[in-house]
C-alpha atoms as a PDB file:
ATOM      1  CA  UNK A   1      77.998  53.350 -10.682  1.00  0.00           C
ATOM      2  CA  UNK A   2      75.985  56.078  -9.183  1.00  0.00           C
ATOM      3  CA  UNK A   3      77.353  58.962  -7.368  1.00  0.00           C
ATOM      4  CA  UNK A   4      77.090  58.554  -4.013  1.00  0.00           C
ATOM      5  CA  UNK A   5      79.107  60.283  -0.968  1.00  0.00           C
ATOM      6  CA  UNK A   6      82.709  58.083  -1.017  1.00  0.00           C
ATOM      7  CA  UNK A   7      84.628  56.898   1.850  1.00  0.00           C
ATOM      8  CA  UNK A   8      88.590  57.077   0.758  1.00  0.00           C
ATOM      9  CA  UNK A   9      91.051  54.874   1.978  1.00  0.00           C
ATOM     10  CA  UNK A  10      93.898  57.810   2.817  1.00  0.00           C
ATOM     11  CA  UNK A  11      96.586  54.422   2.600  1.00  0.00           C
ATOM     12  CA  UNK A  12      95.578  53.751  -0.242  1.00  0.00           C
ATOM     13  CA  UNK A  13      95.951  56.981  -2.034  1.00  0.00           C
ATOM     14  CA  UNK A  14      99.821  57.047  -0.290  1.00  0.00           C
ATOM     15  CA  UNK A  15     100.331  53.975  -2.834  1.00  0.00           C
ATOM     16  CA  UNK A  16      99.687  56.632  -5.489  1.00  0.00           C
ATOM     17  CA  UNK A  17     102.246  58.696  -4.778  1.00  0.00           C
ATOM     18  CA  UNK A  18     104.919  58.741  -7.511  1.00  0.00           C
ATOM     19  CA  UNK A  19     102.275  57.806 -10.254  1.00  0.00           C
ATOM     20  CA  UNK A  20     102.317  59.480 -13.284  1.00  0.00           C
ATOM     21  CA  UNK A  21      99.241  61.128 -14.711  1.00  0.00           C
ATOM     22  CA  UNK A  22      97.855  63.343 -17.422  1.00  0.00           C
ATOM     23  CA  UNK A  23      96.054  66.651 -16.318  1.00  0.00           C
ATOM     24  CA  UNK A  24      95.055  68.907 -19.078  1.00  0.00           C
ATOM     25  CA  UNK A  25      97.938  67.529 -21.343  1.00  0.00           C
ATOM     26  CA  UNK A  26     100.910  67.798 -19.238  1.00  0.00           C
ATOM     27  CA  UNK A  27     102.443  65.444 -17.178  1.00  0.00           C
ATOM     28  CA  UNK A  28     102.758  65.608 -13.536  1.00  0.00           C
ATOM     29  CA  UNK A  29     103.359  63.161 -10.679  1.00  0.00           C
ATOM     30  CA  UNK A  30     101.574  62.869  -7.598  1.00  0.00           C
ATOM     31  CA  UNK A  31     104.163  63.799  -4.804  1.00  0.00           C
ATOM     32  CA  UNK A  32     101.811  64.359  -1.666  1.00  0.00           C
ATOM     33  CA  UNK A  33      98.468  62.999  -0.034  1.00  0.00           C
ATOM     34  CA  UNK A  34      96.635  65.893   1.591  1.00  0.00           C
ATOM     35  CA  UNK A  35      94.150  63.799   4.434  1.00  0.00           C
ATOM     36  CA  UNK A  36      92.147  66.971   4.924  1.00  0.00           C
ATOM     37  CA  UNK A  37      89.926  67.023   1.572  1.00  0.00           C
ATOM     38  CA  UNK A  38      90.652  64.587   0.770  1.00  0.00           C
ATOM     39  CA  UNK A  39      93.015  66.240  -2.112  1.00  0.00           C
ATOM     40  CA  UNK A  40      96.345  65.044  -4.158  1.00  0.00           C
ATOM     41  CA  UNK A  41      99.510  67.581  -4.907  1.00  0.00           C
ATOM     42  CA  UNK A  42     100.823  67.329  -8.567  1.00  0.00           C
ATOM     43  CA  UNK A  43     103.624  68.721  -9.623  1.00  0.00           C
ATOM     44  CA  UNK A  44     104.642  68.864 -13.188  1.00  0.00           C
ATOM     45  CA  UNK A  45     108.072  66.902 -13.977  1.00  0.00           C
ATOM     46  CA  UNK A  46     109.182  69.174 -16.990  1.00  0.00           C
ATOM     47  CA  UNK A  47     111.638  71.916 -16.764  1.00  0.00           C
ATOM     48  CA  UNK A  48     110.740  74.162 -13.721  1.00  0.00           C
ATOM     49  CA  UNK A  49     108.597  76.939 -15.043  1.00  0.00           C
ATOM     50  CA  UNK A  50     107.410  78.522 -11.599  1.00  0.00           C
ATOM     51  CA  UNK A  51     109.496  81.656 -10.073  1.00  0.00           C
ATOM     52  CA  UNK A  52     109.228  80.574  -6.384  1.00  0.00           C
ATOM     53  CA  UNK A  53     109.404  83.967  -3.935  1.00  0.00           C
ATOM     54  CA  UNK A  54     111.924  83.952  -0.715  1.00  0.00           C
ATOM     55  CA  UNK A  55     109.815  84.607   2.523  1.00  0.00           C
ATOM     56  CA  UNK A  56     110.640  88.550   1.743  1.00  0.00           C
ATOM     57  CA  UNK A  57     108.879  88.266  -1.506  1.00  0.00           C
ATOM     58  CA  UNK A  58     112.012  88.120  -3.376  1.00  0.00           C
ATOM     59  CA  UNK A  59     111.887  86.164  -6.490  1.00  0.00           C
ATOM     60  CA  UNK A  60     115.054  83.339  -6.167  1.00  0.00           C
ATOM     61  CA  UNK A  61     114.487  80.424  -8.139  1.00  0.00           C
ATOM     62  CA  UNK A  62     112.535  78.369 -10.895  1.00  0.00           C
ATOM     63  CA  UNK A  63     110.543  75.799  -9.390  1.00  0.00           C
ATOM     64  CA  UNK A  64     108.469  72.565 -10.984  1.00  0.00           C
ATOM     65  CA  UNK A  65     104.454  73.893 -10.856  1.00  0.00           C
ATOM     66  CA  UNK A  66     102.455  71.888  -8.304  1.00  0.00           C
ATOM     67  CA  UNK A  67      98.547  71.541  -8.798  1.00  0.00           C
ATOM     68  CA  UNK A  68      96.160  70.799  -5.747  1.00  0.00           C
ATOM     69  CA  UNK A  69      92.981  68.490  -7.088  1.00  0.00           C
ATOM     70  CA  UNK A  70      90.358  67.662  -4.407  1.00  0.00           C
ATOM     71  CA  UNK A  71      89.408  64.016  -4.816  1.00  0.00           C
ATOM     72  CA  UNK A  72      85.608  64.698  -3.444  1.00  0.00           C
ATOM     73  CA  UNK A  73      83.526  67.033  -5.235  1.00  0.00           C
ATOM     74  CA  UNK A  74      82.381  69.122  -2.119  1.00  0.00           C
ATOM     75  CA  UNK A  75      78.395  69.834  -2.866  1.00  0.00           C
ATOM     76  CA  UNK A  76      77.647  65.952  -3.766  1.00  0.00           C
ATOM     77  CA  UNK A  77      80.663  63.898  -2.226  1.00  0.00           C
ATOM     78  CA  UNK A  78      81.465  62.004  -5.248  1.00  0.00           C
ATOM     79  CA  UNK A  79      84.689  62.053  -6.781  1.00  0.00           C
ATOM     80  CA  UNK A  80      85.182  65.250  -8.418  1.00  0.00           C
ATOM     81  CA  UNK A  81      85.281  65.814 -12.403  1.00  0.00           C
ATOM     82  CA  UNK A  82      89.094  66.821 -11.694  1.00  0.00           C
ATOM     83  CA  UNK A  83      90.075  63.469 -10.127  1.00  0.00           C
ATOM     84  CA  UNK A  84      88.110  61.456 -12.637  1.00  0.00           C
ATOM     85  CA  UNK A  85      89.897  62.675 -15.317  1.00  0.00           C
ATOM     86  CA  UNK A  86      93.002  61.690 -13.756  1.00  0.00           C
ATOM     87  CA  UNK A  87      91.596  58.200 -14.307  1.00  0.00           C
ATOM     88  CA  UNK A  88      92.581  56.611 -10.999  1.00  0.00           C
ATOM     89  CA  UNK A  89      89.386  55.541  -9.246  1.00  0.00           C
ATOM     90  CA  UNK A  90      90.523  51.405 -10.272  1.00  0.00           C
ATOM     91  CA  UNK A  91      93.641  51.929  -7.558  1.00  0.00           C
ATOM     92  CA  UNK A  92      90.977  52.749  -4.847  1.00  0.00           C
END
């Protein structure tokens, strides 16, 4: 398949959310759809790991780490080496 500029179907990355997928050897899960990007939010479903700051910059609680990957590579509008390796390109 050459790499061409892609045209993604924003509904049908929503069906992803909730999918499990491999990033660098952890597991996450894809929990949100950003339409600007297009990019997906992954958030790692092992113990939380993250100290999340209050809005004063206090540190309150452990949190799960979440990921941003863009889906288009920006320069060449293919999918990006990031989103590849998540292989999901079959569900689009």
């Amino acid at each position: 398949m050459s790499e061409v500029t892609r045209n993604v179907d924003i509904e049908k990355l929503r069906e992803l959310i909730g999918t499990e997928v491999q990033h660098d050897g952890r597991g996450y899960q894809i929990i949100e759809i950003l339409e600007d990007g297009p990019a997906l939010i992954l958030q790692h479903h092992e113990q939380p790991t993250h100290i999340q700051a209050d809005q004063h910059g206090e540190a309150r609680r452990k949190v799960p780490t979440t990921i941003t990957i863009q889906i288009l590579d920006p320069d060449s509008g293919a999918y990006s080496q990031a989103f590849r390796r998540l292989n999901l390109s079959a569900f689009l």
